[in-house]
Protein backbone atom coordinates (compact mmCIF):
# COMPACT_ATOMS: atom_id res chain seq x y z
CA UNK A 1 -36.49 209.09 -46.89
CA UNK A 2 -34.67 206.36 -45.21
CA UNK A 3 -33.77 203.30 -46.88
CA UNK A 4 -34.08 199.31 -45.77
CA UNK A 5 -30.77 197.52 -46.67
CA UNK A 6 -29.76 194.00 -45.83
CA UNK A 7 -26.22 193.95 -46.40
CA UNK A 8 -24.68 190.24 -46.86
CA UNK A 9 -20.99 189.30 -46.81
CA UNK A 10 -18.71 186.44 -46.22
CA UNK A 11 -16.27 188.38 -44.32
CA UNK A 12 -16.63 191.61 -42.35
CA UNK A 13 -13.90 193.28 -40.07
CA UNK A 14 -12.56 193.40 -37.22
CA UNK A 15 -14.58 189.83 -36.91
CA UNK A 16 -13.35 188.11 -39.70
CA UNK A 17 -10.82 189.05 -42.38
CA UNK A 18 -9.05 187.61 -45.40
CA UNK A 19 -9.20 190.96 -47.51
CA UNK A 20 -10.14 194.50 -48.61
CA UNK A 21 -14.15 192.86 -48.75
CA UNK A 22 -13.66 192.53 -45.02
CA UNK A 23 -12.89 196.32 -44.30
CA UNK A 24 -15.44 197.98 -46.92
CA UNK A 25 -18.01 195.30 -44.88
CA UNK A 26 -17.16 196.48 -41.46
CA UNK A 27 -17.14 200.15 -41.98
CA UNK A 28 -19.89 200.86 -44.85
CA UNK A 29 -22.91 199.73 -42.82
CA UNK A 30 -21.82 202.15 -40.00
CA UNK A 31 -21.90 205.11 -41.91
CA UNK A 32 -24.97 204.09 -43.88
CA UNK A 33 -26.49 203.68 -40.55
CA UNK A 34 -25.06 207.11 -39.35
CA UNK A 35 -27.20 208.21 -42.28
CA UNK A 36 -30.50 207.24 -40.74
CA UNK A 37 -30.97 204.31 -42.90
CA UNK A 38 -32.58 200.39 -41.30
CA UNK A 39 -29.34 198.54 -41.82
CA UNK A 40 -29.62 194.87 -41.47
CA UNK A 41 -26.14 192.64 -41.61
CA UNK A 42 -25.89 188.92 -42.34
CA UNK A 43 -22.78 186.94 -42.09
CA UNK A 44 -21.60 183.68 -40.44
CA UNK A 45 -20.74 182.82 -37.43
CA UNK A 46 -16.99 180.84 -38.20
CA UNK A 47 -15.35 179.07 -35.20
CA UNK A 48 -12.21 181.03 -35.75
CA UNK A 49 -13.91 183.98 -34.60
CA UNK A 50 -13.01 185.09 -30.92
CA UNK A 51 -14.76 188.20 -30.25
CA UNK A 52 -16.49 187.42 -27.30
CA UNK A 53 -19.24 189.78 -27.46
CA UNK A 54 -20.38 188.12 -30.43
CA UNK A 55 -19.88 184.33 -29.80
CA UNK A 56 -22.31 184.90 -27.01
CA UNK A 57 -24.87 186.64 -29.18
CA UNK A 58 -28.15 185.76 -28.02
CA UNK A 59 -30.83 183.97 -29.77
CA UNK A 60 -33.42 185.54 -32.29
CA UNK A 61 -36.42 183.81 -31.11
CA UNK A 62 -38.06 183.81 -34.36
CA UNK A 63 -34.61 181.80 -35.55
CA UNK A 64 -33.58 179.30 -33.65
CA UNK A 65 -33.18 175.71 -35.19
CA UNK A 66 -34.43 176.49 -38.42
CA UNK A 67 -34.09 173.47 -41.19
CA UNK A 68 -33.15 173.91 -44.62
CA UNK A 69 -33.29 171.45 -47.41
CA UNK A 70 -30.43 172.60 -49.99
CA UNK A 71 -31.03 169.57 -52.69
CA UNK A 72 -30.55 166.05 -51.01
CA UNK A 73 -28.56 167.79 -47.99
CA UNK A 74 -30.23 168.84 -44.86
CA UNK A 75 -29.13 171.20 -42.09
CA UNK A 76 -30.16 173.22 -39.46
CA UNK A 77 -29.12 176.70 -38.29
CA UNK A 78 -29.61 179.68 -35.55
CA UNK A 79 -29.89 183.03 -36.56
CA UNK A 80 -27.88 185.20 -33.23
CA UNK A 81 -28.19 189.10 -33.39
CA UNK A 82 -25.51 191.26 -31.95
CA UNK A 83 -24.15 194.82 -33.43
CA UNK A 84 -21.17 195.56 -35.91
CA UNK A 85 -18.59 196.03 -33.62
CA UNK A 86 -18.38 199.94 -32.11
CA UNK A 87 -21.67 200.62 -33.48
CA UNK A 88 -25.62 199.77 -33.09
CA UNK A 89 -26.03 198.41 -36.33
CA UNK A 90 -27.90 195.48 -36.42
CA UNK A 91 -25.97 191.93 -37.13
CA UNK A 92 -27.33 189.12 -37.73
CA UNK A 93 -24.66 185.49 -37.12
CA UNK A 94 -25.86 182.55 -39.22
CA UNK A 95 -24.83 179.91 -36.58
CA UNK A 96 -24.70 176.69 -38.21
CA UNK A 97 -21.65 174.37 -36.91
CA UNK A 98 -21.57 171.65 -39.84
CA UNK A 99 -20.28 174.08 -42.51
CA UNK A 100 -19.01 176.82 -40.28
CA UNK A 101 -17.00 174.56 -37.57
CA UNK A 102 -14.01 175.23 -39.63
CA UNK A 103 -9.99 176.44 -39.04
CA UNK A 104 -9.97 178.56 -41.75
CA UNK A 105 -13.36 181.26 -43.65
CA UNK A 106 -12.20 179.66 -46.57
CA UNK A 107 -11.78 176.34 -48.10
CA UNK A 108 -11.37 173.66 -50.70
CA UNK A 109 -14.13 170.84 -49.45
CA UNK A 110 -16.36 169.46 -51.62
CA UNK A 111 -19.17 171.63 -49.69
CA UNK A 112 -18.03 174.94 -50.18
CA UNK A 113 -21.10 175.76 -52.20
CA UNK A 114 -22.97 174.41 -49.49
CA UNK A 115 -21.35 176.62 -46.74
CA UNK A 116 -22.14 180.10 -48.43
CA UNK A 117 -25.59 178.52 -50.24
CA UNK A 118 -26.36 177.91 -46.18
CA UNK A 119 -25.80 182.21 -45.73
CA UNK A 120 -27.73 183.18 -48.59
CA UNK A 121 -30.71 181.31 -47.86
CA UNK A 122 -30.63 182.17 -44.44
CA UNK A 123 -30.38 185.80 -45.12
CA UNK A 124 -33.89 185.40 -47.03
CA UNK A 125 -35.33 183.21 -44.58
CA UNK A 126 -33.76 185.83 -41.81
CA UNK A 127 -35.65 189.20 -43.83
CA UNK A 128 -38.62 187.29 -44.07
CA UNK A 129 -38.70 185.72 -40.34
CA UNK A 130 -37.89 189.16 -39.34
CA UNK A 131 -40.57 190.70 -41.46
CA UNK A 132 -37.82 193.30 -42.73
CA UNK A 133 -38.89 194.63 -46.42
CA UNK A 134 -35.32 195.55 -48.21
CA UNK A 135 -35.60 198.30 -50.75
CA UNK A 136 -31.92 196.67 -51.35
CA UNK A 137 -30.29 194.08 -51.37
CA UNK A 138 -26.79 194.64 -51.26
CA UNK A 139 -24.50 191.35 -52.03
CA UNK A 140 -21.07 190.75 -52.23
CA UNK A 141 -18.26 188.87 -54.08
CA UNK A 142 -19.49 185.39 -55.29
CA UNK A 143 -20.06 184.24 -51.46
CA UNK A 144 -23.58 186.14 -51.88
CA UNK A 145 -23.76 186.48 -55.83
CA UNK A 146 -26.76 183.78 -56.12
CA UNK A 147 -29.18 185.83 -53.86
CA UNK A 148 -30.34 187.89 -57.05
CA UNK A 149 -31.21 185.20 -58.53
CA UNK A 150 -32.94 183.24 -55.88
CA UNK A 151 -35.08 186.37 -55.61
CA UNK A 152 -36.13 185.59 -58.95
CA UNK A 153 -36.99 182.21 -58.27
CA UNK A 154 -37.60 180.75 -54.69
CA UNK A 155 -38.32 183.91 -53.35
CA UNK A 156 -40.59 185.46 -56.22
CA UNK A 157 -43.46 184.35 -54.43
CA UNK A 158 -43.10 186.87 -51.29
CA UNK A 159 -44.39 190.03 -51.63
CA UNK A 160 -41.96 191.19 -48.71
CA UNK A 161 -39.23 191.12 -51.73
CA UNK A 162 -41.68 192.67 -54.42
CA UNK A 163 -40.24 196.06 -54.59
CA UNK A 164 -36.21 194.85 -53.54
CA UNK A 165 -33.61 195.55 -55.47
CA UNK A 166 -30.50 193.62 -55.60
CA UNK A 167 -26.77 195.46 -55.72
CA UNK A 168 -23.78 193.38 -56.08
CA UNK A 169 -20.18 194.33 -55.38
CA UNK A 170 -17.42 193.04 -56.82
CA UNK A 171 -13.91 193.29 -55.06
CA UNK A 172 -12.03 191.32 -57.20
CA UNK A 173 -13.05 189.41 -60.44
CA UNK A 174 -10.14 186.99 -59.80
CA UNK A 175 -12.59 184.93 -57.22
CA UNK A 176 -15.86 183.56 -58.76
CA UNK A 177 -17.09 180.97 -57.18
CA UNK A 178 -16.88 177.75 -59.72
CA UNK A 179 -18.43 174.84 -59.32
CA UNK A 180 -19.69 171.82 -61.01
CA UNK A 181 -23.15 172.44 -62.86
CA UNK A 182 -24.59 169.56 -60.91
CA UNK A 183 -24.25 171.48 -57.78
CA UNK A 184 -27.53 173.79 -59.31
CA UNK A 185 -29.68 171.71 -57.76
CA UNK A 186 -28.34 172.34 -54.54
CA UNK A 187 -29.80 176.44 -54.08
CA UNK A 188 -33.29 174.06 -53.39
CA UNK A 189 -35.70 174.81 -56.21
CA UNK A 190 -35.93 174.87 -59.43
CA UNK A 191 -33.73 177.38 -61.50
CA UNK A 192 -32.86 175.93 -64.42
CA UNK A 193 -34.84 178.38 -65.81
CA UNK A 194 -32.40 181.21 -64.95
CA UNK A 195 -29.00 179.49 -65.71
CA UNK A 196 -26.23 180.68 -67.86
CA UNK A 197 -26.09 178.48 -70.99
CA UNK A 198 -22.19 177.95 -70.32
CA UNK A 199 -23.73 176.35 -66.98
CA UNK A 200 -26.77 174.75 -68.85
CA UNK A 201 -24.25 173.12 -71.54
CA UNK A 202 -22.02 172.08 -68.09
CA UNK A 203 -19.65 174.11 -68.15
CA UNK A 204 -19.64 174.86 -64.57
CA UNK A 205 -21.89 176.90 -62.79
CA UNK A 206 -20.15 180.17 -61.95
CA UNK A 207 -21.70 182.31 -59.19
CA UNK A 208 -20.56 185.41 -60.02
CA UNK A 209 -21.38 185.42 -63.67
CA UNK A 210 -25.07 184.28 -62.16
CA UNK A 211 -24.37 187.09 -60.08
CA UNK A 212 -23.97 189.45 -62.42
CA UNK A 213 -26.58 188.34 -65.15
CA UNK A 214 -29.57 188.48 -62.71
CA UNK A 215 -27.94 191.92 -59.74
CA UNK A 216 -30.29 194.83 -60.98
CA UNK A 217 -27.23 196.96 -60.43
CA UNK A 218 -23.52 195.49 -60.60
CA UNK A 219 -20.85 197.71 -58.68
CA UNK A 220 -16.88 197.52 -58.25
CA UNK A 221 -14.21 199.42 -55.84
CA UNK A 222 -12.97 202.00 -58.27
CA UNK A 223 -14.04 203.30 -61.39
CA UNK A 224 -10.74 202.28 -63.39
CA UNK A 225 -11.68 199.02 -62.04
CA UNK A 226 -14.98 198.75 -63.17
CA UNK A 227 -13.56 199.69 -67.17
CA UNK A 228 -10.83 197.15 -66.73
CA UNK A 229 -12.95 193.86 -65.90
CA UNK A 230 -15.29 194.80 -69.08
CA UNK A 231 -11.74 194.07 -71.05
CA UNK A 232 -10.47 190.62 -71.93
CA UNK A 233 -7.15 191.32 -70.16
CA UNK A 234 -9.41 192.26 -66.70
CA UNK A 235 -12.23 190.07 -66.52
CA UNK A 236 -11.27 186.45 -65.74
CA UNK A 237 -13.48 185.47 -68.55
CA UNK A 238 -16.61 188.08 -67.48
CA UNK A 239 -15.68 190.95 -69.67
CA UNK A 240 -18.87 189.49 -72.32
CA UNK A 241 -21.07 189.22 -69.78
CA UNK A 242 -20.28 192.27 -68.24
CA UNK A 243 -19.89 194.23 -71.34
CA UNK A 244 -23.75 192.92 -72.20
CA UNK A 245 -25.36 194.91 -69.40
CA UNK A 246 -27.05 198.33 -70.19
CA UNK A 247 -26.52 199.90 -67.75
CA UNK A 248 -22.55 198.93 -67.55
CA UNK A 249 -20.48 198.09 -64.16
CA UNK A 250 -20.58 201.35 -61.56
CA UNK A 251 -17.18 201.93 -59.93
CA UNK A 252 -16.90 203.62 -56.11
CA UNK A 253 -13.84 203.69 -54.85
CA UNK A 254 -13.54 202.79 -51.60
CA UNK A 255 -12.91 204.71 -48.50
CA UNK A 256 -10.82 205.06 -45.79
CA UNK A 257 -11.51 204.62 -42.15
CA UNK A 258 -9.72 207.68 -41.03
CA UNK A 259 -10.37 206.84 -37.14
CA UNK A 260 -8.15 203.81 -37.56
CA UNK A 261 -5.86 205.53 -40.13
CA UNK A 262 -4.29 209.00 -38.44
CA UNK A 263 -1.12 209.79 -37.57
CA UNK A 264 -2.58 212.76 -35.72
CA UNK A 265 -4.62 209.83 -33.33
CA UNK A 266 -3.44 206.60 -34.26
CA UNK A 267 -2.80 204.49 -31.26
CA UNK A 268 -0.10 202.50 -32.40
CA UNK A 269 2.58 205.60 -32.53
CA UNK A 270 3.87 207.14 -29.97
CA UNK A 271 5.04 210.16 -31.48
CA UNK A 272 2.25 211.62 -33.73
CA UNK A 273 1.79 214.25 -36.11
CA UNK A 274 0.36 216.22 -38.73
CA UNK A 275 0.55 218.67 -41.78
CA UNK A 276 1.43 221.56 -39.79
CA UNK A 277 3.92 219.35 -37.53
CA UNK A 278 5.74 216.34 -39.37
CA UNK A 279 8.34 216.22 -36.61
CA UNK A 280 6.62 213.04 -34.94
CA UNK A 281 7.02 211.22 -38.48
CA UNK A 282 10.86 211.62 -38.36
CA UNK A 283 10.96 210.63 -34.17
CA UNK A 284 8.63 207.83 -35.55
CA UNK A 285 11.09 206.93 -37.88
CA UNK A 286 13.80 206.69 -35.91
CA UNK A 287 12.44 204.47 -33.52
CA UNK A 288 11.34 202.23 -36.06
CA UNK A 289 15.12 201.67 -36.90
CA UNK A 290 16.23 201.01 -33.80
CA UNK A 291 13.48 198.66 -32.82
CA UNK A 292 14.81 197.02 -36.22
CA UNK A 293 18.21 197.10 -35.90
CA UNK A 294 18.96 199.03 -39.14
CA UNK A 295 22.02 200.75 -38.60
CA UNK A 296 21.11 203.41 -41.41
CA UNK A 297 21.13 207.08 -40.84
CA UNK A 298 17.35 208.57 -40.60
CA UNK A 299 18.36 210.77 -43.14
CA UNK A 300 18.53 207.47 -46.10
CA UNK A 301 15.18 206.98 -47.40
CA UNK A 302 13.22 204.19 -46.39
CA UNK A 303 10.69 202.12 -48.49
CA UNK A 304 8.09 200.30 -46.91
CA UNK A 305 5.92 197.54 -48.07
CA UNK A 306 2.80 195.85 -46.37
CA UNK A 307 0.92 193.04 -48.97
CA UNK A 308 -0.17 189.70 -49.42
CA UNK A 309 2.69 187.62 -50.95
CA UNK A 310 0.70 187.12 -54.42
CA UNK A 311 0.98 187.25 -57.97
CA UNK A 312 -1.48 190.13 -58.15
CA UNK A 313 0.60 192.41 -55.85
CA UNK A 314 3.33 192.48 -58.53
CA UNK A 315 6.50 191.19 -56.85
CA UNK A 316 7.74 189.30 -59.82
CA UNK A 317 9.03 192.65 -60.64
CA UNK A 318 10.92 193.39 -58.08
CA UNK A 319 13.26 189.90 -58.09
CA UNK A 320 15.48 191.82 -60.88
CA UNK A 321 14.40 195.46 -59.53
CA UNK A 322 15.18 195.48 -55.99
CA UNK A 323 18.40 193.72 -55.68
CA UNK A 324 20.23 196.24 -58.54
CA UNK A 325 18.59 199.30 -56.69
CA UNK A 326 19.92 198.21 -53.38
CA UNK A 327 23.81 197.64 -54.82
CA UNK A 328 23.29 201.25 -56.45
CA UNK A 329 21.28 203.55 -54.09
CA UNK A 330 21.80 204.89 -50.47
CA UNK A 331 18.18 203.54 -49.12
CA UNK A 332 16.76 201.01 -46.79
CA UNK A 333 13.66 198.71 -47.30
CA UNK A 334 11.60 197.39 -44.83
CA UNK A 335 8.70 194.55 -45.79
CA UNK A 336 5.63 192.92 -44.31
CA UNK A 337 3.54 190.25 -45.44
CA UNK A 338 2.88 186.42 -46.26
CA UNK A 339 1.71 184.38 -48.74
CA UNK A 340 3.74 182.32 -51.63
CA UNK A 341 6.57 180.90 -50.84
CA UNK A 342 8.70 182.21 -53.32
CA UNK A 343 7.82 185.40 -52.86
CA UNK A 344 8.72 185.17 -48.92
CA UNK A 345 11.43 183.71 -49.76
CA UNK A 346 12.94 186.36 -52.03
CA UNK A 347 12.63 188.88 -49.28
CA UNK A 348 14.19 186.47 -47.09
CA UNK A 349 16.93 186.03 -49.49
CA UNK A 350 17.07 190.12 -49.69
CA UNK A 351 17.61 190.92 -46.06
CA UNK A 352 20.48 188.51 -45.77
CA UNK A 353 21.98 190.37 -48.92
CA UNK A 354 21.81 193.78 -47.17
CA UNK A 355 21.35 193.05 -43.67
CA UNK A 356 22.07 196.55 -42.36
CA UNK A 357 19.13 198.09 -44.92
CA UNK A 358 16.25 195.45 -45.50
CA UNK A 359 14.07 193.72 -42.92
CA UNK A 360 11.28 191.35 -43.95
CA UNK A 361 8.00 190.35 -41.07
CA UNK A 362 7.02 187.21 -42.42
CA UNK A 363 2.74 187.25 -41.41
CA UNK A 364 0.73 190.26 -40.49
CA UNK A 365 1.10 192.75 -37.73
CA UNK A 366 -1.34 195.29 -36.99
CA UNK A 367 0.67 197.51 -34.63
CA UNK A 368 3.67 197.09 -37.24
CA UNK A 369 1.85 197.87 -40.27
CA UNK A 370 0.89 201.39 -38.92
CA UNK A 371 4.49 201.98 -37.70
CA UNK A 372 5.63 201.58 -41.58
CA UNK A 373 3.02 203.55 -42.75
CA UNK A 374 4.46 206.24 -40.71
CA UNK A 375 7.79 205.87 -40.34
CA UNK A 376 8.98 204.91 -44.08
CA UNK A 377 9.76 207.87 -47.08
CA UNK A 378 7.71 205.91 -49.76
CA UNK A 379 5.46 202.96 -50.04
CA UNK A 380 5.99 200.26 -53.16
CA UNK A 381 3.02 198.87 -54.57
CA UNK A 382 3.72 197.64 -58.20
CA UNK A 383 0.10 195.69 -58.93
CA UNK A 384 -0.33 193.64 -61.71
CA UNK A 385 -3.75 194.60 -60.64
CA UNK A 386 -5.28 196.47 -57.94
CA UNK A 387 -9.34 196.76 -58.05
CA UNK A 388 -8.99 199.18 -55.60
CA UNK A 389 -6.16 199.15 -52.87
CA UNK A 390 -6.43 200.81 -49.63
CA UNK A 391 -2.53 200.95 -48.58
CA UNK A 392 -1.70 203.52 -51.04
CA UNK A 393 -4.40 205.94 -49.22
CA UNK A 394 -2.97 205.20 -46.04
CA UNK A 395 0.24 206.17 -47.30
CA UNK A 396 -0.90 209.60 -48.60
CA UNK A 397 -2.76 210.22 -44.90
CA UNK A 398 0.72 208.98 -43.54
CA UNK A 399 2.68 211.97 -45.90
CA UNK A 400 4.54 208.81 -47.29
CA UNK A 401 4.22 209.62 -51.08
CA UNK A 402 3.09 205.76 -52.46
CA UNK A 403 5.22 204.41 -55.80
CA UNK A 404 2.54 202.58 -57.65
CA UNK A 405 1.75 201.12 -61.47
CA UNK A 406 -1.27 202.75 -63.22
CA UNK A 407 -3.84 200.59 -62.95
CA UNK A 408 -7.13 200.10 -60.84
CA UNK A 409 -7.98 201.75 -57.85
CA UNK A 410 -4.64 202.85 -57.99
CA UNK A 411 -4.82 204.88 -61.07
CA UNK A 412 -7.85 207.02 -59.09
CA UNK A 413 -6.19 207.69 -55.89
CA UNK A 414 -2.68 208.55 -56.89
CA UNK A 415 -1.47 211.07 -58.83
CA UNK A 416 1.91 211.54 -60.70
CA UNK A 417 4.05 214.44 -58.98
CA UNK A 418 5.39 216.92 -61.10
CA UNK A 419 8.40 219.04 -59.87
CA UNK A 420 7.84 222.15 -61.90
CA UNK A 421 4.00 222.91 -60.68
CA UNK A 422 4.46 220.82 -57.15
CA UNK A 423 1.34 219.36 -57.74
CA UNK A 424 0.44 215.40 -57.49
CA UNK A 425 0.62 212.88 -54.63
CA UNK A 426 3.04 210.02 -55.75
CA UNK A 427 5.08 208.19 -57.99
CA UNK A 428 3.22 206.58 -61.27
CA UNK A 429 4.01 204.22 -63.65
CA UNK A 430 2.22 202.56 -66.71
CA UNK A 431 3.89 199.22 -67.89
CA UNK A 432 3.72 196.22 -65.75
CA UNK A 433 7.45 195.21 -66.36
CA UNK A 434 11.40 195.55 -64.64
CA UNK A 435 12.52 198.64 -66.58
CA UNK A 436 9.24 200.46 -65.17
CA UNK A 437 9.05 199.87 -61.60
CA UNK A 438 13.16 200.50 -61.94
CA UNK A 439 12.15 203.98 -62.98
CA UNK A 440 9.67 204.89 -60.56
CA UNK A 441 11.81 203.52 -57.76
CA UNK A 442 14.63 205.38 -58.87
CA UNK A 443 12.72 208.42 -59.81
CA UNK A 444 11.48 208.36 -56.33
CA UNK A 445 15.06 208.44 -54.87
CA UNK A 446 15.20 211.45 -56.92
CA UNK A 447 12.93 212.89 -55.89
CA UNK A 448 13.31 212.59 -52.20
CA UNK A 449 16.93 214.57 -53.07
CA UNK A 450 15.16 217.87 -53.32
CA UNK A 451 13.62 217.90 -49.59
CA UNK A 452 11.58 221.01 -50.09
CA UNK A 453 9.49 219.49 -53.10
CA UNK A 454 9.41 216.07 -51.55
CA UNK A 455 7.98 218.02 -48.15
CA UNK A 456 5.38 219.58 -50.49
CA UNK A 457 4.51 216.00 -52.36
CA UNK A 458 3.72 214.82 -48.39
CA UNK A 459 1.64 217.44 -47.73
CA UNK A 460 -0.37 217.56 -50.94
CA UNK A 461 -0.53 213.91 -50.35
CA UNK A 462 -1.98 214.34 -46.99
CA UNK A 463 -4.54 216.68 -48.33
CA UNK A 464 -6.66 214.32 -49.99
CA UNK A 465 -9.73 212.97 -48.66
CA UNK A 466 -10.92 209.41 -49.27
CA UNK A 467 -12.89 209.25 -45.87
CA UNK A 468 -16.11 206.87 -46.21
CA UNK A 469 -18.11 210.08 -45.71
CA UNK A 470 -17.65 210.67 -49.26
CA UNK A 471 -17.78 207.85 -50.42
CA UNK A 472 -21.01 206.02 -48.84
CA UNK A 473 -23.07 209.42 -50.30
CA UNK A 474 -22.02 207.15 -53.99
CA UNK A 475 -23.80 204.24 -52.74
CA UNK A 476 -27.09 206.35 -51.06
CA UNK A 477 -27.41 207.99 -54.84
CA UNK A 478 -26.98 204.63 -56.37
CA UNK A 479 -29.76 202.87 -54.15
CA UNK A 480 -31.99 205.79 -54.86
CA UNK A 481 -31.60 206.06 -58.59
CA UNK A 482 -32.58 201.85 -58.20
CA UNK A 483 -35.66 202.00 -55.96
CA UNK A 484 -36.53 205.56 -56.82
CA UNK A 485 -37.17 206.64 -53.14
CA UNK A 486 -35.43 209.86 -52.86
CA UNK A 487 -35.03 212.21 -49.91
């Protein structure tokens, strides 16, 4: 039996992108869609985006110049429909200029609240003008988390909602959505009702603690996740409220987009290959250096990294780590990424130290991400926490075993390689501190010594399948189990 789902995000790739939300946004729809299910998508139209195609949407007629009262602020918006990108599912651009006219998705105005409050209520408003009945309502991150409750509340009255039920998603706990309690008022009705006492005693209103107090089903990107946000250590101050539900926090790890992620078809190499031909990853490799300037042999191993520049990602480690593993061990490093400055700037400060063995991209590449992927030995990812993580299951597809700390999403895709039964898929470590991520580096570097084992570690590596095949079956048993409308 197929399923109505409006799915609702703030971000959604190739269109708009900040983060792993983005990528699960762009590709789960598809392949819920591929299923046979009435997919609906709702996100806004921001002036950064430049896909033409969609700027020139046209107009749903039953949308067009719709007003909406959020407390004492009025606005107006347009609903255009167009299609997820490469696909026929239905998407639906909340075109409203005053909050969305913006340089960047994000921001710190005093009307945030009002700019995703503006794409909740006109996802309601949309479903209803649209006559669409969701069996679920699937929300994400604290951009969306108010919509269960507003189904409680404005929307109780509908009977189009009467049988939906509301999923939310969490991709990382870190971003809640905090506000001043005042700012209530603003969803337009009365919910006071259905507020958290910490926001009822003013103690800000927090969207996705509302989120998760009123979503008939909360969800996260990986099972190890989903246990380590119902801890004090993981949940930013949610672990209570999370711990409180029944029916606890479902983890599904996330999947990969294997048409995008191949070296047997990705369109950024030149030289592909595959498990029963890895002689394109070593021509691949090669080129790399010279289109770098490394004057290492292809025979040194070579680490890559691709990350945001944040505390999360775990570089702290690696100001002690990397330099002493540099001065001691034949290998070469090559880096890409952005974000704090002191974190740039140590990798800046690391490639004029060893000039001839580490190159740093400040900013994102897409064509240059791939070729590190591919090209590198081993890929570095030493999270302080991870909810999920997607590079690491690139890596494996890419036969470049991934180095990573034990925790998150992390912990459920990678396995620790042991020599004497040659099975496992990387490099694992447990303690978030210099001494550990020494050890796995050098470990790794040990590894990579014994060229038979390491050529087995690729291939099991390669092996695995995270492809969203698998995983969007997780979220079809999950919406079944809510609405009870099985096949």
């Amino acid at each position: 039996m197929p399923l109505n789902i409006c799915f609702v995000a703030s971000e959604i790739a190739p269109l708009a992108k900040t983060g792993g939300l983005a990528d699960v946004a762009g590709v789960l729809p598809k392949h819920l869609h591929a299923l046979g299910h009435d997919i609906r998508v709702f996100m806004p139209l921001y002036s950064s985006m430049s896909n033409g195609a969609v700027r020139n949407a046209p107009t749903l007629d039953c949308a067009c110049n719709v007003p909406l009262a959020l407390g004492s602020h009025r606005y107006s918006y347009t609903l255009l429909e167009s299609r997820l990108p490469g696909s026929s599912v239905p998407l639906y651009l909340v075109h409203c200029p005053e909050v969305y006219d913006r340089p960047s998705i994000y921001t710190s105005g005093v009307d945030e609240h009002l700019r995703f409050l503006v794409l909740q209520r006109a996802t309601l408003d949309g479903c209803q003008r649209l006559q669409f009945a969701p069996d679920v309502m699937h929300c994400n991150d604290w951009h969306t988390a108010l919509i269960p409750m507003m189904l409680k509340s404005l929307y109780a009255w509908d009977g189009l909602f009467a049988a939906t039920r509301s999923v939310l998603s969490i991709h990382n706990i870190g971003y809640q959505g905090i506000f001043d309690a005042s700012t209530a008022y603003d969803i337009g009705g009365d919910v006071r009702h259905l507020l958290s006492p910490e926001t009822l005693a003013g103690g800000g209103f927090n969207w996705l603690r509302e989120g998760v107090r009123h979503a008939h089903r909360v969800t996260t990107v990986s099972p190890t996740y989903a246990r380590e946000i119902c801890t004090p250590i993981g949940g930013h101050g949610l672990d209570g409220v999370l711990r409180a539900r029944a029916d606890g926090v479902v983890g599904i790890l996330n999947g990969v987009d294997y048409s995008e992620w191949n070296p047997a078809t990705d369109r950024y190499l030149k030289h592909h290959y595959s498990p029963e031909d890895l002689s394109g990853k070593r021509a691949t490799k090669r080129s790399l250096l010279d289109w770098l300037n490394l004057s290492v042999s292809d025979s040194v191993p070579m680490m890559g990294i691709v990350s945001r520049m944040t505390v999360q990602k775990g570089f702290d480690l690696l100001f002690d780590a990397l330099p002493e593993i540099l001065q001691t061990r034949e290998m070469s490093l090559v880096a890409l990424g952005s974000g704090e400055a002191h974190y740039e700037n140590f990798f800046v400060d690391l490639q004029h130290r060893f000039p001839d063995r580490v190159v740093f991209h400040r900013g994102y590449n897409e064509e240059l991400s791939h070729l590190i992927e591919a090209a590198s030995d081993m890929f570095l990812m030493p999270s302080q926490y991870e909810p999920c993580g997607l590079n690491q299951m690139y890596s494996l597809k890419y036969g470049t075993p991934p180095i990573v700390r034990r925790t998150g999403g992390l912990a459920d895709s990678v396995q620790m390689w042991d020599p004497a039964t040659r099975q496992g898929t990387g490099i694992v470590f447990n303690d978030f501190d210099v001494p550990a991520v020494q050890w796995a580096i050098h470990t790794a570097l040990d590894f990579f010594k014994d060229q038979d084992g390491w050529r087995q570690l690729m291939l099991n590596g390669m092996a695995q399948d995270f492809s969203w095949d698998r995983q969007t079956g997780e979220y079809v048993k999950l919406y079944r189990e809510l609405t009870g409308k099985w096949a």
